[in-house]
C-alpha atoms as a PDB file:
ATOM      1  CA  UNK A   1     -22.866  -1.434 -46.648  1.00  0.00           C
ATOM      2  CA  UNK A   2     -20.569  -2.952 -44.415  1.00  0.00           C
ATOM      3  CA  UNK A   3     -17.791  -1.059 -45.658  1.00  0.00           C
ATOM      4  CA  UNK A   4     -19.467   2.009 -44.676  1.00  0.00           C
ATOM      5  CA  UNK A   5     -19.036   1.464 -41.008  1.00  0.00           C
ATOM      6  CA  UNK A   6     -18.744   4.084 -38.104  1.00  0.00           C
ATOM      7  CA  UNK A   7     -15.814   3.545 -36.101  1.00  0.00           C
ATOM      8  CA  UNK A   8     -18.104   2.440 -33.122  1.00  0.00           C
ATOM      9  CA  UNK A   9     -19.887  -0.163 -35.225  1.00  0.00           C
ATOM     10  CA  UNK A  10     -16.603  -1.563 -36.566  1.00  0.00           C
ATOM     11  CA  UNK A  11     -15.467  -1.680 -32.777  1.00  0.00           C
ATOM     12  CA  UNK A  12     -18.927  -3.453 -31.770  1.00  0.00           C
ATOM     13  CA  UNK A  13     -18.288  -6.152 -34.722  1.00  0.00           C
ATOM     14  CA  UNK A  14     -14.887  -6.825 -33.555  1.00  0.00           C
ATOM     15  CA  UNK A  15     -15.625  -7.683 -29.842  1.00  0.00           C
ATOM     16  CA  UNK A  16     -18.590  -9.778 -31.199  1.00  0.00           C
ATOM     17  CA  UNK A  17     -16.237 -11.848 -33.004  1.00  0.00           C
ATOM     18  CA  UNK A  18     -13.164 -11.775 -30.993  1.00  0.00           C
ATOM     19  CA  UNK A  19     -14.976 -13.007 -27.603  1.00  0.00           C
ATOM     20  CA  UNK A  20     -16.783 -15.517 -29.011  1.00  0.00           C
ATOM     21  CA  UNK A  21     -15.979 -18.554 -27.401  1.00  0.00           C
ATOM     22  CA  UNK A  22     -16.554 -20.664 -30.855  1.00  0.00           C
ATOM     23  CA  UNK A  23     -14.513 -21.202 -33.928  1.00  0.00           C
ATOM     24  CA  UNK A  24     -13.918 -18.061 -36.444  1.00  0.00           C
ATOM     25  CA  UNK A  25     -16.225 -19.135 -38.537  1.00  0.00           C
ATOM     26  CA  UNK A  26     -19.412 -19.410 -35.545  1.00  0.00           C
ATOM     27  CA  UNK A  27     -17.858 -16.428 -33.778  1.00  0.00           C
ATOM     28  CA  UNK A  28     -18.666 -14.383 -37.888  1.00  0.00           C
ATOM     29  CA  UNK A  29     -22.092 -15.595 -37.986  1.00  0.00           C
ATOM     30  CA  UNK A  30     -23.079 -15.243 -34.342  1.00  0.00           C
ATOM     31  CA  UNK A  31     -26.098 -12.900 -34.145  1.00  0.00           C
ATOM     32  CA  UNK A  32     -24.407 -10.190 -32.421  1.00  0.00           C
ATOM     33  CA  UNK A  33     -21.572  -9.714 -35.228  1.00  0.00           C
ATOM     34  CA  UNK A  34     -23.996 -10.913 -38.259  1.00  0.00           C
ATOM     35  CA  UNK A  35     -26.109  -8.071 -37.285  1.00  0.00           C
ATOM     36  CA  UNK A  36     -23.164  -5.590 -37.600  1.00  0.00           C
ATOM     37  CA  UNK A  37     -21.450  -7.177 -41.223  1.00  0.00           C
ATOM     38  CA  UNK A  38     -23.120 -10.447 -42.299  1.00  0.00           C
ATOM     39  CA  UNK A  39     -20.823 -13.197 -43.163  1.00  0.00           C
ATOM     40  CA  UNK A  40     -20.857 -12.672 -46.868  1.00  0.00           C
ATOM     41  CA  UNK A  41     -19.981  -9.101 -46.583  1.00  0.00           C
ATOM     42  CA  UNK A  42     -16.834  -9.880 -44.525  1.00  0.00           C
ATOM     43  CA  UNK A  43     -14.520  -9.130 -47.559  1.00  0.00           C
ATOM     44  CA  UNK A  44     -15.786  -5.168 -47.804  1.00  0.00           C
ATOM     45  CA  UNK A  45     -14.921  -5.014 -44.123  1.00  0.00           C
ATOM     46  CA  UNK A  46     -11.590  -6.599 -43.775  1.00  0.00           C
ATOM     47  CA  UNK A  47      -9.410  -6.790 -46.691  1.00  0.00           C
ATOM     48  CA  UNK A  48      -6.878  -9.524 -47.269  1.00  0.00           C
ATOM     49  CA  UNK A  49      -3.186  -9.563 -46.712  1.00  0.00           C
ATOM     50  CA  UNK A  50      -0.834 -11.207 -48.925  1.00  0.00           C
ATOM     51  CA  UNK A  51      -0.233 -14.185 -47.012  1.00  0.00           C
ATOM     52  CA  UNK A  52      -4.203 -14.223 -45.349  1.00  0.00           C
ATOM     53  CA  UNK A  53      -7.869 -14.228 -46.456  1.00  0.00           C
ATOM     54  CA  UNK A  54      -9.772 -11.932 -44.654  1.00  0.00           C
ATOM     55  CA  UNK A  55     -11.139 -14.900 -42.635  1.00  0.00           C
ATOM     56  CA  UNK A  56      -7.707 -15.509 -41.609  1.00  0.00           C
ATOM     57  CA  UNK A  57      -6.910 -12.306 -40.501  1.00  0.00           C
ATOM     58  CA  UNK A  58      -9.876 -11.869 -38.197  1.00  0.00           C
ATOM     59  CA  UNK A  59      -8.944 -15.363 -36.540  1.00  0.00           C
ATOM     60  CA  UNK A  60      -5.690 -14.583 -35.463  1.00  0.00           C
ATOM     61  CA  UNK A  61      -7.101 -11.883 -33.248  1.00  0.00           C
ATOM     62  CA  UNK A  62      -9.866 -14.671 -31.882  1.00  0.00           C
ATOM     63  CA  UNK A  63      -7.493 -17.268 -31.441  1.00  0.00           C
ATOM     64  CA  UNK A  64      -5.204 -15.303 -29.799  1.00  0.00           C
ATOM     65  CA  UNK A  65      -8.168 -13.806 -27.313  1.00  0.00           C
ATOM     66  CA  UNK A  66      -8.607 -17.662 -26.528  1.00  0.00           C
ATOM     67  CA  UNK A  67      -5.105 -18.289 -25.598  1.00  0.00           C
ATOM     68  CA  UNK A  68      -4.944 -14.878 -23.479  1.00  0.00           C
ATOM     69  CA  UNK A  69      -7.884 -16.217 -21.915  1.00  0.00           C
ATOM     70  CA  UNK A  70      -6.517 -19.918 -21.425  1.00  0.00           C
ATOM     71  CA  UNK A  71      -3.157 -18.704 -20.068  1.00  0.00           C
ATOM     72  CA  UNK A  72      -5.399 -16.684 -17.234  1.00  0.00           C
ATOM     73  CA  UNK A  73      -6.898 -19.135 -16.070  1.00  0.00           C
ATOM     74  CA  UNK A  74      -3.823 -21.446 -15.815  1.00  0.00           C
ATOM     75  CA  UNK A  75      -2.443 -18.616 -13.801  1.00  0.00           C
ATOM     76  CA  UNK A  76      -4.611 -19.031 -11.466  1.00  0.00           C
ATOM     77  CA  UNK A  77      -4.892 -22.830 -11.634  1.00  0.00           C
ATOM     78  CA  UNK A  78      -1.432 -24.191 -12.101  1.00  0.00           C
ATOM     79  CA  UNK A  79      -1.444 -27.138  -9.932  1.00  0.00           C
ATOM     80  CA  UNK A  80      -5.032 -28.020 -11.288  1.00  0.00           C
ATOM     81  CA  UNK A  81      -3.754 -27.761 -15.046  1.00  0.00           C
ATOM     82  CA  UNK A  82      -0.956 -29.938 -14.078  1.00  0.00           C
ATOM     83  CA  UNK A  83      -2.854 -32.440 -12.051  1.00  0.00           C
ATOM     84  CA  UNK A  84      -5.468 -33.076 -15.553  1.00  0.00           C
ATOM     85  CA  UNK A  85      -2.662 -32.265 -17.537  1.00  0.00           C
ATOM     86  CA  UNK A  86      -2.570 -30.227 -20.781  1.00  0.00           C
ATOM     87  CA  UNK A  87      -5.762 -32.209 -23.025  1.00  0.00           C
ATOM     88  CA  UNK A  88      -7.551 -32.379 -20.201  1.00  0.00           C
ATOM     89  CA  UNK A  89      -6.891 -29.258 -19.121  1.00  0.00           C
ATOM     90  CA  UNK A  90      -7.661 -27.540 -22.823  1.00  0.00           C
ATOM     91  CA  UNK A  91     -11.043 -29.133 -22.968  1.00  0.00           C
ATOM     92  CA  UNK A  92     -11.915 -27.894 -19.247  1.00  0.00           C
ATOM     93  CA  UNK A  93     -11.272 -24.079 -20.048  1.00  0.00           C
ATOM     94  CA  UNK A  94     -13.133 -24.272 -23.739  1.00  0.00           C
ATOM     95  CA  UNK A  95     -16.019 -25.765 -21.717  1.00  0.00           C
ATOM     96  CA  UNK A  96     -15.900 -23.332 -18.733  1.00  0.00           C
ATOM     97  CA  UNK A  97     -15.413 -20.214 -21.399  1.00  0.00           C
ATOM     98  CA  UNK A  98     -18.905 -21.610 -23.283  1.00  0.00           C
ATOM     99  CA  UNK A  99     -20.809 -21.203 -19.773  1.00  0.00           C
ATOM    100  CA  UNK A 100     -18.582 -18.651 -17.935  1.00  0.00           C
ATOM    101  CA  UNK A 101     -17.506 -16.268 -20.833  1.00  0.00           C
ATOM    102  CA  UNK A 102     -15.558 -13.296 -19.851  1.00  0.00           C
ATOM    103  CA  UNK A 103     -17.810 -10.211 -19.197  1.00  0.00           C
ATOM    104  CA  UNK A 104     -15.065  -7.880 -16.738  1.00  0.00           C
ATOM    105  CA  UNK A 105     -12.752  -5.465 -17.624  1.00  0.00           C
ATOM    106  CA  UNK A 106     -10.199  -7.679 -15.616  1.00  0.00           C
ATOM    107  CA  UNK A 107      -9.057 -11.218 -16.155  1.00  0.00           C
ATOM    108  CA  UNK A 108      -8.604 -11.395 -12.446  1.00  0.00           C
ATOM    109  CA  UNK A 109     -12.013 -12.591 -11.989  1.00  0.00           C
ATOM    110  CA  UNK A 110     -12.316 -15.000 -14.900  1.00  0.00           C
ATOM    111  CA  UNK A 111     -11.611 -18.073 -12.775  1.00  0.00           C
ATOM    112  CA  UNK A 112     -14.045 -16.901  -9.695  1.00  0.00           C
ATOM    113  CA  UNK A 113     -17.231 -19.442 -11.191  1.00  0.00           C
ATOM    114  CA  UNK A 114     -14.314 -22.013 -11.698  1.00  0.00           C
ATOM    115  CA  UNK A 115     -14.329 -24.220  -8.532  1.00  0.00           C
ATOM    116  CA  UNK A 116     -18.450 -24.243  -8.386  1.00  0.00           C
ATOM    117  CA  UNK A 117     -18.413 -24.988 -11.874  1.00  0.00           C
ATOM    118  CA  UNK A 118     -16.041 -28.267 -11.303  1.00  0.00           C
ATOM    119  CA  UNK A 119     -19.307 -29.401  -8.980  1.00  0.00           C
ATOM    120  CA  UNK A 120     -21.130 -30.734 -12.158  1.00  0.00           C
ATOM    121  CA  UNK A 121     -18.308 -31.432 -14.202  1.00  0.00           C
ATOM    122  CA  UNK A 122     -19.831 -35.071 -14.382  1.00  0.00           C
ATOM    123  CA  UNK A 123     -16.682 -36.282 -16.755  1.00  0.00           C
ATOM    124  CA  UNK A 124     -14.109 -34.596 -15.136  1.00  0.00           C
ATOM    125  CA  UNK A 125     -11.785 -37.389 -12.693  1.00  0.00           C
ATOM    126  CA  UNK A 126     -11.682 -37.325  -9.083  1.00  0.00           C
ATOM    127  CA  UNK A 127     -14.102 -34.504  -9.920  1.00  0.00           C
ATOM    128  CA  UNK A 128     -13.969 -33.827  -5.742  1.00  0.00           C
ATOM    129  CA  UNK A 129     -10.198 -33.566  -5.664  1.00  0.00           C
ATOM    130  CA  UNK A 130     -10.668 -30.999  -8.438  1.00  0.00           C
ATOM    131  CA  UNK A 131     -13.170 -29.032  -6.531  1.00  0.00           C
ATOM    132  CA  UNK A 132     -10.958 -29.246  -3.457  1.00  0.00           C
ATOM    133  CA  UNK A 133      -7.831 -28.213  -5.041  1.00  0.00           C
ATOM    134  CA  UNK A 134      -9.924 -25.319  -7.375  1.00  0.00           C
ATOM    135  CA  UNK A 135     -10.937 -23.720  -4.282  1.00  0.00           C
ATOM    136  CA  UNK A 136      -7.523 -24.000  -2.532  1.00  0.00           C
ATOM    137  CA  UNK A 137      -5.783 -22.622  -5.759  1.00  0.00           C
ATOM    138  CA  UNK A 138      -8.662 -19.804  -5.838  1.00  0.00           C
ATOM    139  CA  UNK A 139      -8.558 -18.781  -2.275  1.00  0.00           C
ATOM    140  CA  UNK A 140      -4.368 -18.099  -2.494  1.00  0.00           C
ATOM    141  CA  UNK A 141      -5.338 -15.954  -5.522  1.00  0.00           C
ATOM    142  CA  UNK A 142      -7.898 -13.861  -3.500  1.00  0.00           C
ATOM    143  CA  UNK A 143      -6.049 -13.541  -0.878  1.00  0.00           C
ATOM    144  CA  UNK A 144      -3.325 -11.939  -3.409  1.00  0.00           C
ATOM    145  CA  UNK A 145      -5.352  -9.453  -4.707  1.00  0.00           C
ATOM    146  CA  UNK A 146      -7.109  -8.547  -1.360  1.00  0.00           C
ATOM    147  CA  UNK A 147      -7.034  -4.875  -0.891  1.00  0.00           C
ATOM    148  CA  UNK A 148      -4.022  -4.403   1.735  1.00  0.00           C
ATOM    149  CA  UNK A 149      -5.556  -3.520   5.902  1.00  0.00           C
ATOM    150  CA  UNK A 150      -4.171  -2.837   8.818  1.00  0.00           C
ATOM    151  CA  UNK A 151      -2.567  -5.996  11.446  1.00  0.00           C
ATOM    152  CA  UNK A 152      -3.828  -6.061  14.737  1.00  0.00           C
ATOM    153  CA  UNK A 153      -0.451  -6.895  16.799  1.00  0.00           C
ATOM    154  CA  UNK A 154       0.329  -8.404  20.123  1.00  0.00           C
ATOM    155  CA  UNK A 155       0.141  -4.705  21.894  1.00  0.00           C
ATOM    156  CA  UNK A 156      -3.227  -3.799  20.490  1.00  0.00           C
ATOM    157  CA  UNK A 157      -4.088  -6.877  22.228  1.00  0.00           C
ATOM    158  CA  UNK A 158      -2.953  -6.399  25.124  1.00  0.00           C
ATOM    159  CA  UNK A 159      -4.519  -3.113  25.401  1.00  0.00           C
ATOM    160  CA  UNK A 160      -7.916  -5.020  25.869  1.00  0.00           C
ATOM    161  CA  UNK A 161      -8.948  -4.607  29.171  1.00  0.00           C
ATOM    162  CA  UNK A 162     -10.041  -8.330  30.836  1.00  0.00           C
ATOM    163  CA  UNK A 163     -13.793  -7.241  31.294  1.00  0.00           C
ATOM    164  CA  UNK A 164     -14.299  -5.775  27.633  1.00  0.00           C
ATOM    165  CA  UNK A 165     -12.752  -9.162  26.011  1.00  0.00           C
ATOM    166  CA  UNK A 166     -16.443 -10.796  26.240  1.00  0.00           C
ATOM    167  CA  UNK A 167     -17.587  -8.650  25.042  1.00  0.00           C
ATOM    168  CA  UNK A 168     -15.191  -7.969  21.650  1.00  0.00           C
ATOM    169  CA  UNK A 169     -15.255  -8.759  18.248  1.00  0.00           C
ATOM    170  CA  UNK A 170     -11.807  -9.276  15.679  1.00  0.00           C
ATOM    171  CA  UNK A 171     -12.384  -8.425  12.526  1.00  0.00           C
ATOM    172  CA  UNK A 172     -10.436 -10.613  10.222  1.00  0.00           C
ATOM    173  CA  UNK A 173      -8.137  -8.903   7.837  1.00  0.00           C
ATOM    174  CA  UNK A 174      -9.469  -8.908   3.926  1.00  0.00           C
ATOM    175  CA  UNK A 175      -6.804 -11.493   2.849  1.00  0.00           C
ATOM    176  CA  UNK A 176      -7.607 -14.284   5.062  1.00  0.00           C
ATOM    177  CA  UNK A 177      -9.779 -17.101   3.904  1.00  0.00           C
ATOM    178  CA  UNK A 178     -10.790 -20.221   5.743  1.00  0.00           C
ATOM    179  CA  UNK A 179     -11.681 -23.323   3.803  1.00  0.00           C
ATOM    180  CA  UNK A 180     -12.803 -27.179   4.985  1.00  0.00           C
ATOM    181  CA  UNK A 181     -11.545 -29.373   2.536  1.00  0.00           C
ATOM    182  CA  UNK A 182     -12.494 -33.154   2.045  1.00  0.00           C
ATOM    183  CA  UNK A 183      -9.382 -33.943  -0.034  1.00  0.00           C
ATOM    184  CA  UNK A 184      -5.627 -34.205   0.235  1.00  0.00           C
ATOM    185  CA  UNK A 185      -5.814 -31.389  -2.038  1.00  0.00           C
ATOM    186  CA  UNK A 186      -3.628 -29.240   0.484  1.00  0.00           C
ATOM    187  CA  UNK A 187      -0.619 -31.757   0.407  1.00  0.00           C
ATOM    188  CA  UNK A 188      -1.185 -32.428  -3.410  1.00  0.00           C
ATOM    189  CA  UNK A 189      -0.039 -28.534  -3.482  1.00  0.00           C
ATOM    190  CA  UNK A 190       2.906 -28.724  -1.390  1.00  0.00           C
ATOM    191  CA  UNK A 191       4.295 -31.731  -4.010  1.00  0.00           C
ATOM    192  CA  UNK A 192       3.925 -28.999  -6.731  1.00  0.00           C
ATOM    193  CA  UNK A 193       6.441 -26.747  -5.250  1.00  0.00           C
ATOM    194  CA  UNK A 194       9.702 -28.267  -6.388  1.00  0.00           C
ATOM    195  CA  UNK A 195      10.709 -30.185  -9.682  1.00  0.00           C
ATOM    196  CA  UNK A 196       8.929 -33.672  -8.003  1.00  0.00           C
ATOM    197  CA  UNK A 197       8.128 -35.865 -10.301  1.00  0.00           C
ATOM    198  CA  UNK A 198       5.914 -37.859  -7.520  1.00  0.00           C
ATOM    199  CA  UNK A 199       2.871 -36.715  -6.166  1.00  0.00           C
ATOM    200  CA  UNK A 200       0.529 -37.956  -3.106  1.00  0.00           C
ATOM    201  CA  UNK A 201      -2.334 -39.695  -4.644  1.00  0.00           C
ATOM    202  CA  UNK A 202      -6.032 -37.949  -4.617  1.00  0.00           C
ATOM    203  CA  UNK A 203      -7.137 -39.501  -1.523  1.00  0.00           C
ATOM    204  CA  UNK A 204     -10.052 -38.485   1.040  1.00  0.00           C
ATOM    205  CA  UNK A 205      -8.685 -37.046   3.995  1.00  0.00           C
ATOM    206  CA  UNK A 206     -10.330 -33.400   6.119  1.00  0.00           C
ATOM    207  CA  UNK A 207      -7.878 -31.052   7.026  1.00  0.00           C
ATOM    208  CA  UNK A 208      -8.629 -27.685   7.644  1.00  0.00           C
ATOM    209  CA  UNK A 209      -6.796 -24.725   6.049  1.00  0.00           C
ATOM    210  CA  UNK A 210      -6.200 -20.700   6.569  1.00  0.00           C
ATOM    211  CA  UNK A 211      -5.317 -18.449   3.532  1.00  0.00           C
ATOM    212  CA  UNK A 212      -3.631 -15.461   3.928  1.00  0.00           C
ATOM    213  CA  UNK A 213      -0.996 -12.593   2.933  1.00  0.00           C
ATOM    214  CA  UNK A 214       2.154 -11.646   4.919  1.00  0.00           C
ATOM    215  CA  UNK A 215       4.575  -9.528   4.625  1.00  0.00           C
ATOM    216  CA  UNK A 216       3.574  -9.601   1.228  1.00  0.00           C
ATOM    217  CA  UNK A 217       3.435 -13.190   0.275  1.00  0.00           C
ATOM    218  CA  UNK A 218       0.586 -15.219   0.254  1.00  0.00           C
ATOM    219  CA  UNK A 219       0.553 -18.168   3.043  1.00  0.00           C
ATOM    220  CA  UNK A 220      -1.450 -21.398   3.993  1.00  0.00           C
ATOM    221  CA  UNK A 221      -1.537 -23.709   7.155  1.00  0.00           C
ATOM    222  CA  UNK A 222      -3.549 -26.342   8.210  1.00  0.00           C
ATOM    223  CA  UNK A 223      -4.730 -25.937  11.418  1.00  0.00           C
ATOM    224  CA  UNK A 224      -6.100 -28.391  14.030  1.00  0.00           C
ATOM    225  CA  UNK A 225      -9.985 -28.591  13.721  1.00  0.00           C
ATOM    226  CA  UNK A 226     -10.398 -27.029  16.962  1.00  0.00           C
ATOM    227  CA  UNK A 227      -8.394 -24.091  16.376  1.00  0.00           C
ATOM    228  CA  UNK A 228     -10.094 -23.668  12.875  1.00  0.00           C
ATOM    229  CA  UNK A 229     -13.390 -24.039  14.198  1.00  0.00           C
ATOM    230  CA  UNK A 230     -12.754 -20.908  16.988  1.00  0.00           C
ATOM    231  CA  UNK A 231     -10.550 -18.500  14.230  1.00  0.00           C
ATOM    232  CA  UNK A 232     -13.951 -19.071  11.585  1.00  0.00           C
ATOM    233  CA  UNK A 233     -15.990 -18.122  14.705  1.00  0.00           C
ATOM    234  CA  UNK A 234     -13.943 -15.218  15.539  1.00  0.00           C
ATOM    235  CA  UNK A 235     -13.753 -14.404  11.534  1.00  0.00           C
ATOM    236  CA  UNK A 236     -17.612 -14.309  11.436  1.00  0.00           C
ATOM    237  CA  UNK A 237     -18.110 -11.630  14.188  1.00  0.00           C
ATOM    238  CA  UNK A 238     -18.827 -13.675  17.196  1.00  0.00           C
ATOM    239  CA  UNK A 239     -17.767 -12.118  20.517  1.00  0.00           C
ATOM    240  CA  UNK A 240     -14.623 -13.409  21.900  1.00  0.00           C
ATOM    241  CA  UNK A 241     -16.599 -15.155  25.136  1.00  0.00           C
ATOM    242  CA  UNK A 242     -19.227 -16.639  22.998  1.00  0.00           C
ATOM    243  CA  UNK A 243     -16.627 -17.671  20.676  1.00  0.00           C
ATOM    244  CA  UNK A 244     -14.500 -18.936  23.655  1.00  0.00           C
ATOM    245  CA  UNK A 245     -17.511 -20.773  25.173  1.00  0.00           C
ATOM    246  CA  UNK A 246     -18.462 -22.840  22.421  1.00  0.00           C
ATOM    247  CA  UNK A 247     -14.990 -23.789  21.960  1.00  0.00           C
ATOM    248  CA  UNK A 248     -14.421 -24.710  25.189  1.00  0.00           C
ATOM    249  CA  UNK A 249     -17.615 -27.076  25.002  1.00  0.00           C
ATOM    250  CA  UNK A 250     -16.631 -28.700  21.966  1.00  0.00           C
ATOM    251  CA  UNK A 251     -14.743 -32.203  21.295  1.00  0.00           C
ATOM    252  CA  UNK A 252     -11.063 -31.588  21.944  1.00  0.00           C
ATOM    253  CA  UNK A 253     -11.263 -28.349  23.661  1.00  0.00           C
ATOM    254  CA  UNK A 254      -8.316 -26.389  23.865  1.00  0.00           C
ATOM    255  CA  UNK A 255      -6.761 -25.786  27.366  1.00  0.00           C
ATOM    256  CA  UNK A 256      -5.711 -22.111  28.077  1.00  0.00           C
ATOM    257  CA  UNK A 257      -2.296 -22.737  26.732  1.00  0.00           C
ATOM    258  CA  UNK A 258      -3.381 -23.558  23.739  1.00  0.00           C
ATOM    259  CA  UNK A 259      -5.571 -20.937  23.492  1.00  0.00           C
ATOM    260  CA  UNK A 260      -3.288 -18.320  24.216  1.00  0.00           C
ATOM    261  CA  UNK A 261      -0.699 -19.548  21.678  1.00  0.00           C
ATOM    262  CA  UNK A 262      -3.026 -19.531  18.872  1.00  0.00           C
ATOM    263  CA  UNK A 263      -4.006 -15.805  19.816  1.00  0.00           C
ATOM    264  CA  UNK A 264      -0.476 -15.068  19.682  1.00  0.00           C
ATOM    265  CA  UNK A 265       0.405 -16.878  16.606  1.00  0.00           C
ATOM    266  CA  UNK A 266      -2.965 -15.395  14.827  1.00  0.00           C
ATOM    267  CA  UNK A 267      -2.098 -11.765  15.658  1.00  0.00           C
ATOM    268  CA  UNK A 268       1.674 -12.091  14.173  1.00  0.00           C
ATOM    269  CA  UNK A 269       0.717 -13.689  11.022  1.00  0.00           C
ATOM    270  CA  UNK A 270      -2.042 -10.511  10.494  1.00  0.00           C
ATOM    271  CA  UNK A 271      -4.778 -12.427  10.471  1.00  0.00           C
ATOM    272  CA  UNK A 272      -6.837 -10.068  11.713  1.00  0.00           C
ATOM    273  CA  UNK A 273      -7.206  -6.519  11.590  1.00  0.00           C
ATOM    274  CA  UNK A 274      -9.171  -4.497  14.321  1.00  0.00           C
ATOM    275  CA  UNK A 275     -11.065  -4.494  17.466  1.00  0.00           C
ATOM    276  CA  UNK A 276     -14.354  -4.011  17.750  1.00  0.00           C
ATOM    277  CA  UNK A 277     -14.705  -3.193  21.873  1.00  0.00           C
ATOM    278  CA  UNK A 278     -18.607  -3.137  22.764  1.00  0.00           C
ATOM    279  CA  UNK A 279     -19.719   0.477  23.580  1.00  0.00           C
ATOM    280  CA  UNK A 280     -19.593   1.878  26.846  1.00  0.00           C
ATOM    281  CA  UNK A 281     -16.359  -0.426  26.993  1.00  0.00           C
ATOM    282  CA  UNK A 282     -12.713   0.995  27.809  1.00  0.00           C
END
């Protein structure tokens, strides 16, 4: 009898019903809790209150669940919940919960499928404004939660010797990201920063943005495709003369001014965090 439960089994019923992502009344005949206390035996299990049927009592726990849940993701997705606004928005995270249910120990990872998942959101609008600003929004919150390493400053570069730069690789600190987007999605942010009541319409337009965490706050910056284009080769492990090389044969090519600015501005903002000098190298 259902009423006979072990503490474990009562626990294993619970979760069934509590994460399901459907109504009270799917979540109690679900396989996984039916298994544990069929539907009809609910009553032996959880008694009523004076104000609540047992039904009742269980959903306030699965409701809640899906609010705890909602309010995650939206913590991680503000300026996307505001851009669909808050139907929209409600039928998005019931959808994504049905495919993408939580399975971690952490909510910090709930919203990780989120921007892939937008991809084939066929009814979703300006579905590739969404996907753009979803992977903006989720890049700041990695960047966040990146474990903390160590800056590579001005002096540590400067204590390169000329002949072992070719030869180097910078190893990019664990909060930086790098993303190409194909939407204004960057500047749709910025509008979201202040009480405007205006924002820039969802427009095509590339720009290419760094993500990273400073002095403990988390930063973006669009950066010229050029200079993008050399910091993700110098993020991916590519020697600093290869990496200078192809730059230096691409469209646009940086003169040495440039060049040395960016290095400058890169190593005060953190972005990366060691050397890697080729062995049998000073």
């Amino acid at each position: 009898m259902a009423s006979d439960l072990a503490l474990p089994g009562l626990q294993q019923w619970l979760q069934a019903v509590i994460v399901h992502p459907g109504t009270v009344d799917e979540a109690l005949s679900s396989p996984e809790a039916a298994a544990v206390v069929p539907p009809a035996e609910l009553g032996l299990t959880v008694r009523p209150s004076a104000t609540l049927t047992a039904r009742e009592r269980v959903g306030v726990y699965q409701d809640m669940y899906a609010v705890r849940l909602s309010e995650a993701l939206e913590a991680d997705y503000p300026a996307l919940a505001h851009f669909l606004g808050a139907r929209r928005w409600a039928g998005l995270v019931r959808a994504y919960l049905r495919d993408h249910p939580s399975t971690s120990y952490t909510l910090n990872v709930l919203g990780r499928e989120l921007p892939e998942w937008l991809r084939q959101a066929d009814s979703l609008p300006r579905r590739g404004f969404c996907h753009d600003l979803a992977r903006l929004e989720w890049a700041m919150t990695e960047a966040f939660d990146a474990e903390e390493t160590s800056r590579l400053g001005e002096a540590d570069l400067a204590a390169v010797p000329p002949s072992a730069w070719p030869s180097t690789r910078l190893v990019a600190g664990a909060a930086v990201r790098l993303l190409e987007l194909r939407w204004n999605a960057s500047a749709w942010l910025d509008s979201t920063k202040d009480d405007r009541h205006e924002h820039p319409r969802p427009c095509r337009r590339d720009s290419w943005v760094v993500v990273f965490r400073h002095d403990y706050a988390v930063h973006r910056r669009e950066l010229p495709r050029p200079a993008f284009r050399l910091l993700s080769d110098l993020a991916s492990g590519i020697p600093v003369g290869d990496a200078l090389e192809v730059a230096l044969r691409r469209r646009g090519a940086p003169g040495p001014e440039a060049l040395s600015r960016w290095f400058r501005q890169w190593a005060a903002e953190g972005l990366f965090s060691r050397l890697e000098v080729a062995k049998g190298r000073p």
